[in-house]
C-alpha atoms as a PDB file:
ATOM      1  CA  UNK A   1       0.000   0.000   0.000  1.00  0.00           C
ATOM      2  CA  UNK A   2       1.085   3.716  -1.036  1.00  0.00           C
ATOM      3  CA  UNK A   3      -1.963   5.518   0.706  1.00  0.00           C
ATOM      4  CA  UNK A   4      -3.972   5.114   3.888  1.00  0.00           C
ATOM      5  CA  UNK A   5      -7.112   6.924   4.917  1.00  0.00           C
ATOM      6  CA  UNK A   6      -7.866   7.958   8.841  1.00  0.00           C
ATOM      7  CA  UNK A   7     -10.999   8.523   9.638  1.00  0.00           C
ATOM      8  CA  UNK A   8     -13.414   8.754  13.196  1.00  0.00           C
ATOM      9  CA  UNK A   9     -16.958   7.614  13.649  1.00  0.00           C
ATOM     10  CA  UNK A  10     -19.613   7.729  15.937  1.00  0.00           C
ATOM     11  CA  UNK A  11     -19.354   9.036  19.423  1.00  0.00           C
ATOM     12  CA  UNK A  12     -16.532  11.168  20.131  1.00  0.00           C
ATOM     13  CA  UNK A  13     -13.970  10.062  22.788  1.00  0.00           C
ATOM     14  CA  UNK A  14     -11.032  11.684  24.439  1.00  0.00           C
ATOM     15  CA  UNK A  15      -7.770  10.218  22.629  1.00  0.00           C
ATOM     16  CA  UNK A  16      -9.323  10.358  19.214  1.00  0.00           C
ATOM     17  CA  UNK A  17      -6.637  12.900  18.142  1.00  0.00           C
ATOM     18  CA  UNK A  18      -3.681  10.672  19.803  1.00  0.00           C
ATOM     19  CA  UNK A  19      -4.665   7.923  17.754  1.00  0.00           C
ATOM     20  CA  UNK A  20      -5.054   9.579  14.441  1.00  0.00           C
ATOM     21  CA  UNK A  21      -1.568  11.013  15.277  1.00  0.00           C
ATOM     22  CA  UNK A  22       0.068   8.145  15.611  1.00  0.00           C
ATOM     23  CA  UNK A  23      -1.829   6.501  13.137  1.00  0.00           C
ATOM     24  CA  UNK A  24      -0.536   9.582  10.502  1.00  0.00           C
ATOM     25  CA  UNK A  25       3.323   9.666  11.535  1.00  0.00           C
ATOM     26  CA  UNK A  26       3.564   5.664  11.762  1.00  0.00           C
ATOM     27  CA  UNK A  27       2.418   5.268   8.177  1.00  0.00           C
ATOM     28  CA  UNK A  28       4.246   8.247   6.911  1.00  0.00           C
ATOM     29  CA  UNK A  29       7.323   6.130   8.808  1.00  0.00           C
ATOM     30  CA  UNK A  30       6.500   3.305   7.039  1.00  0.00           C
ATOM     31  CA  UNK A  31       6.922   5.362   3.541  1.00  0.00           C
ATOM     32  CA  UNK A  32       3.015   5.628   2.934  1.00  0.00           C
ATOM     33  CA  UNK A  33       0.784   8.858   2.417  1.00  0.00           C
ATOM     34  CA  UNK A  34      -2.096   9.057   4.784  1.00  0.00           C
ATOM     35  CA  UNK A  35      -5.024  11.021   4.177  1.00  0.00           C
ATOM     36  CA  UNK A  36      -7.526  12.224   7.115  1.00  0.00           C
ATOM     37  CA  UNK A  37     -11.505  11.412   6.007  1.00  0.00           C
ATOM     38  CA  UNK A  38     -13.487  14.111   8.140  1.00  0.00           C
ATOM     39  CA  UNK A  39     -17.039  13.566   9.335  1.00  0.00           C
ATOM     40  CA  UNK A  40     -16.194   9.852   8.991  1.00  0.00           C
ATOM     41  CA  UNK A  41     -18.638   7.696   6.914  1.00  0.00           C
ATOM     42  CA  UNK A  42     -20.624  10.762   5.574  1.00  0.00           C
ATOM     43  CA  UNK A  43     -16.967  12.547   4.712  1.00  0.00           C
ATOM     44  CA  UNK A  44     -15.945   9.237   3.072  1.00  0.00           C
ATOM     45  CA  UNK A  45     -19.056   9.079   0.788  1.00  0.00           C
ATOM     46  CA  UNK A  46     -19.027  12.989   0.140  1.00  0.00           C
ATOM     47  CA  UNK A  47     -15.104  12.677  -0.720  1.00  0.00           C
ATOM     48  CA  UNK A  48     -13.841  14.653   1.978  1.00  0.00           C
ATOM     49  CA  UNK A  49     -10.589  14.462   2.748  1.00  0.00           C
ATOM     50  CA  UNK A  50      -7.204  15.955   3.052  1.00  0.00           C
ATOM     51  CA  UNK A  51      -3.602  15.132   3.144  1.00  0.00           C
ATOM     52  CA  UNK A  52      -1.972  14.461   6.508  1.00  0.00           C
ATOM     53  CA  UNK A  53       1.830  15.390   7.085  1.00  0.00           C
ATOM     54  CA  UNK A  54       3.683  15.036  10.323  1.00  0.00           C
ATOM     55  CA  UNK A  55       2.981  18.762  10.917  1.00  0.00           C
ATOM     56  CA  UNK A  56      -0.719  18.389  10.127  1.00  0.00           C
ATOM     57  CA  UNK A  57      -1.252  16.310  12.998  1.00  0.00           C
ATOM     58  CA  UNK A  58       1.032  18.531  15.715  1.00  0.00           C
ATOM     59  CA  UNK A  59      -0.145  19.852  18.608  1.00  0.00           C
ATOM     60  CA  UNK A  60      -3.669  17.774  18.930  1.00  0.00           C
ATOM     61  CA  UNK A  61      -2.476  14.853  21.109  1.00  0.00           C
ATOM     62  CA  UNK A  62      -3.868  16.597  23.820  1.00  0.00           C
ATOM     63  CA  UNK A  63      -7.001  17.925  23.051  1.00  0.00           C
ATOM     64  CA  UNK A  64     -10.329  15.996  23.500  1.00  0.00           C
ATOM     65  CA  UNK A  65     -12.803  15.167  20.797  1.00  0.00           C
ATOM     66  CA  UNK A  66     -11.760  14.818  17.309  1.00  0.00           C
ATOM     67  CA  UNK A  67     -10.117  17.374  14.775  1.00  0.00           C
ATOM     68  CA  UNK A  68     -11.214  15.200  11.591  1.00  0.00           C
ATOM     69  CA  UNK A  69     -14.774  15.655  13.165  1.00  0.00           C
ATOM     70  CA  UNK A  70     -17.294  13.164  13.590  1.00  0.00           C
ATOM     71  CA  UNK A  71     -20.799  12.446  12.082  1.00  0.00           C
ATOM     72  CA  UNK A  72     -23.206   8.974  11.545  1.00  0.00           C
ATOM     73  CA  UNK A  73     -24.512   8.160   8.920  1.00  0.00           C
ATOM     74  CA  UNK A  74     -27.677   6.496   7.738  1.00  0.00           C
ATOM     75  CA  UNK A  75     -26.818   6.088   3.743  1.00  0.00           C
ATOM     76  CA  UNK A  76     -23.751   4.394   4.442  1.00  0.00           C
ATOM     77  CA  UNK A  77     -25.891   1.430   6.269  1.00  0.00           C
ATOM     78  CA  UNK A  78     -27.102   0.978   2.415  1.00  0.00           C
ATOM     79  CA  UNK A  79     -25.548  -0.734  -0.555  1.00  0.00           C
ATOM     80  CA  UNK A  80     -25.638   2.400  -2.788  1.00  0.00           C
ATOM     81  CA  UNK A  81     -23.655   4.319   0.271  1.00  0.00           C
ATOM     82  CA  UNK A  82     -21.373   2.133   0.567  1.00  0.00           C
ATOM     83  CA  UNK A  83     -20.291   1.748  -3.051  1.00  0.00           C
ATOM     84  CA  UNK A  84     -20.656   5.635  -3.103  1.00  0.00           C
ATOM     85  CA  UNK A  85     -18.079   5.694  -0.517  1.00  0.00           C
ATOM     86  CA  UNK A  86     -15.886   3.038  -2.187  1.00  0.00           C
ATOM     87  CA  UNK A  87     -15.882   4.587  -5.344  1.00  0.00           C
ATOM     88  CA  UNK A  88     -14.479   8.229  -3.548  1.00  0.00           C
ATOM     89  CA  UNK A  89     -11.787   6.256  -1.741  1.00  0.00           C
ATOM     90  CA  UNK A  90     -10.347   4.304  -5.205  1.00  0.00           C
ATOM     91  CA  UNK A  91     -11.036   7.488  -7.146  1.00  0.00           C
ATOM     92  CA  UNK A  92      -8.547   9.067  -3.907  1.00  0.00           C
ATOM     93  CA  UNK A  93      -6.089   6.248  -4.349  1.00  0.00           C
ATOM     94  CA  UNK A  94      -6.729   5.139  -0.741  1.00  0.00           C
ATOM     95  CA  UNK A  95      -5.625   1.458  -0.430  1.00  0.00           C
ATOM     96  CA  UNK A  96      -6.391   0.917   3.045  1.00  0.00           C
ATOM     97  CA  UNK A  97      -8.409   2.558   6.133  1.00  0.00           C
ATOM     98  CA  UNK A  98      -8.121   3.542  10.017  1.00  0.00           C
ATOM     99  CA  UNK A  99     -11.349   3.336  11.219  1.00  0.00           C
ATOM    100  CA  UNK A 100     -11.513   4.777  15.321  1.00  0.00           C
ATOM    101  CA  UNK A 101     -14.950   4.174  16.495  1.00  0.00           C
ATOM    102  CA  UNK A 102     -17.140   2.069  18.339  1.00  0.00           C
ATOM    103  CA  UNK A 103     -19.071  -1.101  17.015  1.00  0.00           C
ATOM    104  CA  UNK A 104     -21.288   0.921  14.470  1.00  0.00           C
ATOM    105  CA  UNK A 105     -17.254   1.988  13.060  1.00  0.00           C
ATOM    106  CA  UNK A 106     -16.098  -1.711  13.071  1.00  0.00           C
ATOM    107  CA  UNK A 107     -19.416  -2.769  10.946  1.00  0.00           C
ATOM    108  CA  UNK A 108     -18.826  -0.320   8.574  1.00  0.00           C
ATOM    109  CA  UNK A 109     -15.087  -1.035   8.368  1.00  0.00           C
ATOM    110  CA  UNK A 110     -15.812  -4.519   7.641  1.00  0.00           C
ATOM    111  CA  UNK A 111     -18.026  -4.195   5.322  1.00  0.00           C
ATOM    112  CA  UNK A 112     -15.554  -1.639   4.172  1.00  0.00           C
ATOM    113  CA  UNK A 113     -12.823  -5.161   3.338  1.00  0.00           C
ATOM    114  CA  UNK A 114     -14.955  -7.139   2.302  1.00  0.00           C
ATOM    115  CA  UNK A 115     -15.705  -4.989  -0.671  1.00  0.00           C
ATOM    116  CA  UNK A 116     -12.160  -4.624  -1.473  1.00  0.00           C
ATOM    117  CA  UNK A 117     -10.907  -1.811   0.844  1.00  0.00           C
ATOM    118  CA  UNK A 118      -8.823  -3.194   3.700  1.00  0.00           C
ATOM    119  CA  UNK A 119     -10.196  -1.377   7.064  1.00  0.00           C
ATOM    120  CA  UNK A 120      -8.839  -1.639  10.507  1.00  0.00           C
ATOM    121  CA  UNK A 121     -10.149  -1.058  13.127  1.00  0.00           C
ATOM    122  CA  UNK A 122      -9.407   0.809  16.848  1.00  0.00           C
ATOM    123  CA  UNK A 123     -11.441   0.988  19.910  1.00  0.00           C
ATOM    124  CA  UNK A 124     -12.742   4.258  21.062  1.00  0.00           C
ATOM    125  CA  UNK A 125     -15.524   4.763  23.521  1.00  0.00           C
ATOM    126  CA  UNK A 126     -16.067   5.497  26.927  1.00  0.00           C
ATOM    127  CA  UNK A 127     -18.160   2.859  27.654  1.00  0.00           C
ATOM    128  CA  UNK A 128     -15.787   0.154  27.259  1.00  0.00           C
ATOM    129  CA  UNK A 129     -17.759  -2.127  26.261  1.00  0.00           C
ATOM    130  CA  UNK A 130     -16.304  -3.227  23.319  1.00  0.00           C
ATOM    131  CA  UNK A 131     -15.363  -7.377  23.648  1.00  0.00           C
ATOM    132  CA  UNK A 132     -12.116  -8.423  22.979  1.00  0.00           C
ATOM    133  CA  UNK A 133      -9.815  -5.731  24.296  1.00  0.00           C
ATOM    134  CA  UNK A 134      -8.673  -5.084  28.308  1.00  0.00           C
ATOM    135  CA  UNK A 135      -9.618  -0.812  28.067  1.00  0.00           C
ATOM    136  CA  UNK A 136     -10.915   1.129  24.550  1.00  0.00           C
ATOM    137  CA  UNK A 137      -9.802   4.675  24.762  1.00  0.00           C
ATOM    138  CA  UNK A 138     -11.543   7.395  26.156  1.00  0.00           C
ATOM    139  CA  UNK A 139     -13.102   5.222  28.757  1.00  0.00           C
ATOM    140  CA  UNK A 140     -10.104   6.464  31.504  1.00  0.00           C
ATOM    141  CA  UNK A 141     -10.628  10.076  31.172  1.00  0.00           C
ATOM    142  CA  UNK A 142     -14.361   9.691  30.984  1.00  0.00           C
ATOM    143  CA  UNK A 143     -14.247   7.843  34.393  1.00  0.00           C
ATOM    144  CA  UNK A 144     -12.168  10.487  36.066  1.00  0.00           C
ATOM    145  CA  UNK A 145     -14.113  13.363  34.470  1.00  0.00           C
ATOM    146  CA  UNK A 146     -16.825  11.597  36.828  1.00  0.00           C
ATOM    147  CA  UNK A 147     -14.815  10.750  39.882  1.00  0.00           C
ATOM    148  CA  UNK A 148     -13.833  15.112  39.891  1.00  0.00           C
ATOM    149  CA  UNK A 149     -17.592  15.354  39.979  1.00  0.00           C
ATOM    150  CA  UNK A 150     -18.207  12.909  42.948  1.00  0.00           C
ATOM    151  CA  UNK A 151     -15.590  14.196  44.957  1.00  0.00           C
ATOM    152  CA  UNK A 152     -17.356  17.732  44.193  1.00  0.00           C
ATOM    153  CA  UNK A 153     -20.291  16.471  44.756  1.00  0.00           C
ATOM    154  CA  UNK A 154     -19.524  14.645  48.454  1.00  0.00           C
ATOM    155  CA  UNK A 155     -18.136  17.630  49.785  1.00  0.00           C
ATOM    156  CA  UNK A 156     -21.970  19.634  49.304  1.00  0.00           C
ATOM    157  CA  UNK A 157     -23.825  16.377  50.066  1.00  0.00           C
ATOM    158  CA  UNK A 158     -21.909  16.326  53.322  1.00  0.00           C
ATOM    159  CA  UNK A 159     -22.187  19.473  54.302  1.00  0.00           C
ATOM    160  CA  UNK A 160     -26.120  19.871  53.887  1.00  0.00           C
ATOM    161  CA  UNK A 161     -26.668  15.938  54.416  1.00  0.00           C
ATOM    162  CA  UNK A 162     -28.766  15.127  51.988  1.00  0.00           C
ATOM    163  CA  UNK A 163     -28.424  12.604  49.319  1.00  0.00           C
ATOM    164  CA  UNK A 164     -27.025  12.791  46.007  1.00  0.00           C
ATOM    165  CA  UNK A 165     -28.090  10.617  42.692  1.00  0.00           C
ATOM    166  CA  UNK A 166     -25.505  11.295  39.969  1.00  0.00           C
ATOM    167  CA  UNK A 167     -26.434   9.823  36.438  1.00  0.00           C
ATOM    168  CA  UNK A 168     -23.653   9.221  34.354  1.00  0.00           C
ATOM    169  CA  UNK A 169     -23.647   7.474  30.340  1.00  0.00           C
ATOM    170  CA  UNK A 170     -24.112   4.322  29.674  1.00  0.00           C
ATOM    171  CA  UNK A 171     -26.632   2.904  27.794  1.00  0.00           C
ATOM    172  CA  UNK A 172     -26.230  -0.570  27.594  1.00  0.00           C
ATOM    173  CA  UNK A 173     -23.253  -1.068  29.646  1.00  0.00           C
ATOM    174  CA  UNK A 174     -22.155   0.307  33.408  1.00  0.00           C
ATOM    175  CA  UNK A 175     -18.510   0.488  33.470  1.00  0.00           C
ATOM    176  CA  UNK A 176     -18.269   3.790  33.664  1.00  0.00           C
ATOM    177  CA  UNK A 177     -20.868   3.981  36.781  1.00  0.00           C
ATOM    178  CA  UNK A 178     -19.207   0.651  38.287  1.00  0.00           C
ATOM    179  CA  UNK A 179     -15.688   2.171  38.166  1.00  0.00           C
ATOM    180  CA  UNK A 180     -16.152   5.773  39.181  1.00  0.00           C
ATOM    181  CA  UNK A 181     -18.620   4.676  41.824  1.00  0.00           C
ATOM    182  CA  UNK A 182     -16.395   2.310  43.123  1.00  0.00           C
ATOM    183  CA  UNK A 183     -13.258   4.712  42.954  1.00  0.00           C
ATOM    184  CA  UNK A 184     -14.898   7.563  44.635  1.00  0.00           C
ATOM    185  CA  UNK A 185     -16.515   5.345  47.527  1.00  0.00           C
ATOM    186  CA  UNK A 186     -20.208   5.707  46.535  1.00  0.00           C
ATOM    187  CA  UNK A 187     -22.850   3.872  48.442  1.00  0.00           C
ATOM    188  CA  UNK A 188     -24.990   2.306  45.903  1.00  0.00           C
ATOM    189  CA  UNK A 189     -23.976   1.700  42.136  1.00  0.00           C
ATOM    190  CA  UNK A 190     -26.958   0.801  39.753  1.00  0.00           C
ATOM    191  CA  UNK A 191     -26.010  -0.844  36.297  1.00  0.00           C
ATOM    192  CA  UNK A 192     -28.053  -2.609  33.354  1.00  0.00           C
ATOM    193  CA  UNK A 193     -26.305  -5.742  33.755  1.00  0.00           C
ATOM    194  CA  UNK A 194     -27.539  -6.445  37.589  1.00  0.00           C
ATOM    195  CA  UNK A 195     -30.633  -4.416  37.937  1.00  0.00           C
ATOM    196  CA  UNK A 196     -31.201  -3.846  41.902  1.00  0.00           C
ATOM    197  CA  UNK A 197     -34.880  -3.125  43.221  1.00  0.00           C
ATOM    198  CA  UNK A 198     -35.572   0.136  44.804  1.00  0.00           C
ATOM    199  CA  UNK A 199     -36.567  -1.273  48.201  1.00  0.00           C
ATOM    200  CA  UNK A 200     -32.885  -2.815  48.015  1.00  0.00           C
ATOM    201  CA  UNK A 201     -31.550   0.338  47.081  1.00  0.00           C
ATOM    202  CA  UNK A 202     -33.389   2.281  49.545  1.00  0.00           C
ATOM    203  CA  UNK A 203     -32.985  -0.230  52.631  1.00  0.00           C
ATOM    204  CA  UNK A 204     -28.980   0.428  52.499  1.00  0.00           C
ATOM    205  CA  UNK A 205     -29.616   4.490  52.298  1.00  0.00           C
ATOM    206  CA  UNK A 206     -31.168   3.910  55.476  1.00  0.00           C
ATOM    207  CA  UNK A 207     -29.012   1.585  57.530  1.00  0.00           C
ATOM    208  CA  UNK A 208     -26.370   4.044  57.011  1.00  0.00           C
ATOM    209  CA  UNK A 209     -28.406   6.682  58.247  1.00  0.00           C
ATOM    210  CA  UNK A 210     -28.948   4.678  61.262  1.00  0.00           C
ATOM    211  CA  UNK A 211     -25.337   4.331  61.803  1.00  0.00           C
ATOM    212  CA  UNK A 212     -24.814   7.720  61.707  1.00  0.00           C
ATOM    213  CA  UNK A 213     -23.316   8.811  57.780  1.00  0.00           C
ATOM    214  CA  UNK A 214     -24.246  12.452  56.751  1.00  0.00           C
ATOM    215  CA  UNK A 215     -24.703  11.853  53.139  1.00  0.00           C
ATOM    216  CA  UNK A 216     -25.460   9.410  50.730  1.00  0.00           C
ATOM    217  CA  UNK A 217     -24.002   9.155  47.064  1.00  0.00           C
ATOM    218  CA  UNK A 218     -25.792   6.892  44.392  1.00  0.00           C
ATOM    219  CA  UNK A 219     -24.278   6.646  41.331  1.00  0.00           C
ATOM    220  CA  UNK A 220     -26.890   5.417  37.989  1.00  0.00           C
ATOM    221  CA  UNK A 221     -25.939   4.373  34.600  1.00  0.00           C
ATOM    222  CA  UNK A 222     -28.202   6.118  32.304  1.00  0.00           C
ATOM    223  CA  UNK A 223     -29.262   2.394  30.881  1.00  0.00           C
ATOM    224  CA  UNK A 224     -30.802   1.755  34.247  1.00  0.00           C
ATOM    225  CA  UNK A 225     -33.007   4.516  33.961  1.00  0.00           C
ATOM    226  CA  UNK A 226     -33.480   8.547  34.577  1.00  0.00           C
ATOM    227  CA  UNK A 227     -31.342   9.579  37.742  1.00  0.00           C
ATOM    228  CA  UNK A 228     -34.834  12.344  38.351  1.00  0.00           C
ATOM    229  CA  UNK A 229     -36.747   9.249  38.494  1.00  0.00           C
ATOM    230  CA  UNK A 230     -34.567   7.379  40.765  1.00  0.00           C
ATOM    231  CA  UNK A 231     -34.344  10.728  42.989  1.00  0.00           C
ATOM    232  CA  UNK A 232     -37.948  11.130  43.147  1.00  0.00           C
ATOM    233  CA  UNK A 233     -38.573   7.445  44.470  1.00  0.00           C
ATOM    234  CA  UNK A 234     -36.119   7.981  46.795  1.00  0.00           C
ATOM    235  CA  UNK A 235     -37.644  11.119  47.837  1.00  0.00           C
ATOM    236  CA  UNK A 236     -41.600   9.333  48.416  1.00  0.00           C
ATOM    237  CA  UNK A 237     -39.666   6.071  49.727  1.00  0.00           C
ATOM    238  CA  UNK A 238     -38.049   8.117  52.248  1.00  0.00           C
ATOM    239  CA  UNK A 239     -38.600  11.525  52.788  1.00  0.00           C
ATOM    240  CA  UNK A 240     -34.842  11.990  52.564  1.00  0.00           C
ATOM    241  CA  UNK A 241     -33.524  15.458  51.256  1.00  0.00           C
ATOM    242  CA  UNK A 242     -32.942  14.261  47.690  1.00  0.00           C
ATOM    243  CA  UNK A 243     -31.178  15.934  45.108  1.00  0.00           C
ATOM    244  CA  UNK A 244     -29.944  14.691  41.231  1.00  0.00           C
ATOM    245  CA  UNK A 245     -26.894  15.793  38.777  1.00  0.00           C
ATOM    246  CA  UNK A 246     -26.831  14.242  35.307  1.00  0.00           C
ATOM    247  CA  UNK A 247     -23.342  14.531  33.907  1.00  0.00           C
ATOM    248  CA  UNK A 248     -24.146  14.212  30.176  1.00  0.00           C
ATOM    249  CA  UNK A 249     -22.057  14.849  27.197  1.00  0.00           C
ATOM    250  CA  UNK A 250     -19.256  16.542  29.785  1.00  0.00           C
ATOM    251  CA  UNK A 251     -17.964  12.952  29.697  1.00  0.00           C
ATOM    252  CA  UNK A 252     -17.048  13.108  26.672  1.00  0.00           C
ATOM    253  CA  UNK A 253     -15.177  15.975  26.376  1.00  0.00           C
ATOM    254  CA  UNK A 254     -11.519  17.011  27.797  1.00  0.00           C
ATOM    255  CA  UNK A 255      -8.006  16.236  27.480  1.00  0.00           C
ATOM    256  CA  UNK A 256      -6.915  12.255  27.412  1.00  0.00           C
ATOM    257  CA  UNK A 257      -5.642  11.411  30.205  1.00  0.00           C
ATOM    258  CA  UNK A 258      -1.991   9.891  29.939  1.00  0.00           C
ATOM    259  CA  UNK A 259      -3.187   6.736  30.204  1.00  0.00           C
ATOM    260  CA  UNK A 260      -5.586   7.004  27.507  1.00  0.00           C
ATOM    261  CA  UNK A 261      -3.491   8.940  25.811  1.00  0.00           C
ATOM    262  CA  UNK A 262      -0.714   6.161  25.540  1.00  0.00           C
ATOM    263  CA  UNK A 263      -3.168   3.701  24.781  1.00  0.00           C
ATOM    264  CA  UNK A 264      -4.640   6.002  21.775  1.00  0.00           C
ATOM    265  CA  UNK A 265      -1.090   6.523  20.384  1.00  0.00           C
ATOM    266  CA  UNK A 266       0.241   2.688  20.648  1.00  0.00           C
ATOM    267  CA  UNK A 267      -3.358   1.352  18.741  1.00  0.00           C
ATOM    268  CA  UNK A 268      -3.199   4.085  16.245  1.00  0.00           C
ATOM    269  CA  UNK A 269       0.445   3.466  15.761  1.00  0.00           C
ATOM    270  CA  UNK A 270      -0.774  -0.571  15.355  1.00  0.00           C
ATOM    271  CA  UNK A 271      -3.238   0.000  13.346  1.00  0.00           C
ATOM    272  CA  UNK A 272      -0.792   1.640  10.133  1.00  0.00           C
ATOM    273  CA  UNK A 273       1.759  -1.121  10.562  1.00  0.00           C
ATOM    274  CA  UNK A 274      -1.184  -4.049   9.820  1.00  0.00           C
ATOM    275  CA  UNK A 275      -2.487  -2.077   6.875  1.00  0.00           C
ATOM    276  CA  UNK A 276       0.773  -1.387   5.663  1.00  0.00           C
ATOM    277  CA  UNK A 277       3.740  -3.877   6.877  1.00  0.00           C
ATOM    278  CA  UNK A 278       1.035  -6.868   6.504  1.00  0.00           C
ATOM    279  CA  UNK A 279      -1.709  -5.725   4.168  1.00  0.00           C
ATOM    280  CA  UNK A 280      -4.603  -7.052   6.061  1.00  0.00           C
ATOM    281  CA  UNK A 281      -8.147  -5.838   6.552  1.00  0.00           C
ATOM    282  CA  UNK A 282     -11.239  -7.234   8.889  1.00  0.00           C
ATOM    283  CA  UNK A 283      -9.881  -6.687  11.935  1.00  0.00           C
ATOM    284  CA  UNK A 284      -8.841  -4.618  14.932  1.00  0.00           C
ATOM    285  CA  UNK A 285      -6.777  -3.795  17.663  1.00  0.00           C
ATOM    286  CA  UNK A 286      -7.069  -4.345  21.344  1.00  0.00           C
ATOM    287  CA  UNK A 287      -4.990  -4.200  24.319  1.00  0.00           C
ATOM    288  CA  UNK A 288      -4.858  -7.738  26.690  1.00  0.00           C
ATOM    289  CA  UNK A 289      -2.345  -7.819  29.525  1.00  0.00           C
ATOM    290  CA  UNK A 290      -0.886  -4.451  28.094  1.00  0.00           C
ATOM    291  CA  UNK A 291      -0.154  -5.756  24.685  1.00  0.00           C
ATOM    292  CA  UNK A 292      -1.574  -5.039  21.992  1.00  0.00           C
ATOM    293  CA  UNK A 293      -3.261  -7.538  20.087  1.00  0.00           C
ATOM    294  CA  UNK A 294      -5.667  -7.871  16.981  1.00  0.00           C
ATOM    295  CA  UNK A 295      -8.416 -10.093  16.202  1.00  0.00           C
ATOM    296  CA  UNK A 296     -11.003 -10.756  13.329  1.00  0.00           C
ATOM    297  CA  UNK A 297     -13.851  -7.810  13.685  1.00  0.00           C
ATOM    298  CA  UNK A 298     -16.280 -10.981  13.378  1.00  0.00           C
ATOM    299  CA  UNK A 299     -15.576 -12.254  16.440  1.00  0.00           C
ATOM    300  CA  UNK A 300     -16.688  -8.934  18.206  1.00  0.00           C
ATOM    301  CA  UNK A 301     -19.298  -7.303  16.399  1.00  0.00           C
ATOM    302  CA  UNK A 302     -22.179  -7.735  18.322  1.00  0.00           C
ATOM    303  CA  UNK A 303     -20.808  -8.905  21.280  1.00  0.00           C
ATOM    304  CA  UNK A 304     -20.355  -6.317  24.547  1.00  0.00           C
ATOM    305  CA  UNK A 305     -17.712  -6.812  26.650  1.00  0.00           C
ATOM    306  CA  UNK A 306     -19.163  -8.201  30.583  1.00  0.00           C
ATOM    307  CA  UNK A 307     -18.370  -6.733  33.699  1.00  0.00           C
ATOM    308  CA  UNK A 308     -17.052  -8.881  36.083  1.00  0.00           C
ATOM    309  CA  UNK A 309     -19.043 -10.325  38.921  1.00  0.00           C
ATOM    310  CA  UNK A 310     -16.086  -9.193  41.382  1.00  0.00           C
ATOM    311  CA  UNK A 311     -16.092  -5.875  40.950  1.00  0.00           C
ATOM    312  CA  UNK A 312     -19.597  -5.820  41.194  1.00  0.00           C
ATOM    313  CA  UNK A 313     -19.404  -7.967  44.561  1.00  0.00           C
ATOM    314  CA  UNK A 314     -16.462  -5.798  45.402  1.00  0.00           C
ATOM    315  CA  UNK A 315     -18.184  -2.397  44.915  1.00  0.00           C
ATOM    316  CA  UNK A 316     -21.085  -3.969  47.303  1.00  0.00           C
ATOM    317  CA  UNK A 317     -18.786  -5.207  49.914  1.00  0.00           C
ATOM    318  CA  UNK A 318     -17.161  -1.443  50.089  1.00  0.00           C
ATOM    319  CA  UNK A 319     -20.573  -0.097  50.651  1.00  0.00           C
ATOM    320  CA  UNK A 320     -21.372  -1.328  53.393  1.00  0.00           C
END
């Protein structure tokens, strides 16, 4: 291969930038031209891209988000779309493509191969829930954009005693909730994957009333269900002053952390040396035991990656 396209789909995630970075000085180490596809899928089919040089991608490893921008994109789910956005890559003289996304992405990039255009692709979401890899990127700072708020948030619950229900993203899967909840000491955690009635919830507020705590801090993945809703049965369960922050798309946003920021920069950097030192397509890169690994996109499409009953049992145990 002579040319590689980068391009970012979906949800935006902090480290986005560190990986197309890496991804754009690897292959230009490798002797290849890279060209940056923005407003991914929808930029791909409308032919928009432009060249990528060492100094083009300067200067963003640090910021959040995504400078190639980020869209999603209903034509490209069709046949016509997809040959539309063939077509603008061959007619480019893009022979291969760095898809950084979520499992909507890694569809689309292997459909991408299978028509002819090799596509690999990396991990990034903070949900984590993507199967087959240890940590996708942007899940890190997303957790510790939460943990600043619960620590925030503890010091005003304390001081007024009341209790706080903090919603946080997550859809389909808690990680986020399980590990900021569990890293900033909060006394119930509710996820999708273990649903937990309210009289449970509501029986542990009040033993540790009884034994004396000045606050209470519940932490909700948004999957479970809306953190006003929670507050309010709280509120006619209890009588408890009962307030409720939802953290929204402030998640998403902000610098990588370094960790997430290394992990960004060593799957981009992966990612240009399978499309170009091996020529392969269909698949993408994951981290396991810190090193970095890649695997057929079949065998993880469709599948979301389980939290571990410890933690959970762990988080519960810390509660008490």
């Amino acid at each position: 291969m002579r040319k590689i396209g980068v391009l970012t789909s979906g949800g935006d995630a902090p480290g986005m930038n560190a990986a197309v970075r890496a991804a754009v000085r690897r292959g230009i180490s490798l002797g290849a031209e890279v060209v940056g596809v923005r407003r991914g899928y929808a930029g791909l089919i409308a032919g928009e891209f432009v060249d990528l040089g060492v100094s083009s991608v300067g200067d963003i490893i640090h910021r959040g988000g995504t400078f190639l921008q980020t869209a999603r994109s209903e034509y490209f789910m069709t046949p016509e779309g997809q040959a539309q956005a063939l077509a603008k890559a061959r007619e480019a003289g893009i022979e291969g493509l760095v898809v950084i996304g979520g499992d909507g992405s890694f569809r689309g990039a292997l459909r991408l191969t299978e028509l002819g255009l090799p596509a690999v692709g990396v991990p990034a979401t903070i949900d984590n829930d993507i199967y087959g890899t240890d940590r996708t990127i942007g899940f890190d700072t997303a957790v510790n954009t939460c943990l600043d708020a619960i620590r925030k948030i503890r010091d005003t619950a304390t001081s007024h005693e009341r209790t706080f229900v903090l919603e946080v993203m997550g859809r389909h899967s808690g990680w986020i909730a399980l590990a900021a909840g569990l890293a900033g000491g909060a006394e119930s955690i509710l996820l999708p994957e273990r649903p937990v009635p309210m009289e449970e919830v509501v029986a542990r507020l009040k033993r540790g009333v009884e034994r004396g705590k000045r606050h209470t801090l519940i932490i909700v993945a948004e999957g479970v269900g809306s953190g006003f809703d929670i507050g309010r049965q709280i509120r006619e369960m209890t009588g408890y002053d009962t307030r409720v922050m939802v953290l929204g798309h402030i998640q998403r946003g902000g610098s990588p952390t370094a960790l997430d920021a290394m992990l960004a920069s060593r799957m981009g950097a992966k990612a240009a040396e399978v499309l170009l030192e091996e020529g392969r397509g269909g698949l993408f890169i994951g981290v396991e035991n810190e090193q970095m690994v890649t695997r057929p996109l079949e065998q993880v499409l469709g599948r979301r990656k389980e939290i571990p009953d410890e933690l959970v049992d762990l988080a519960e145990i810390l509660a008490i």
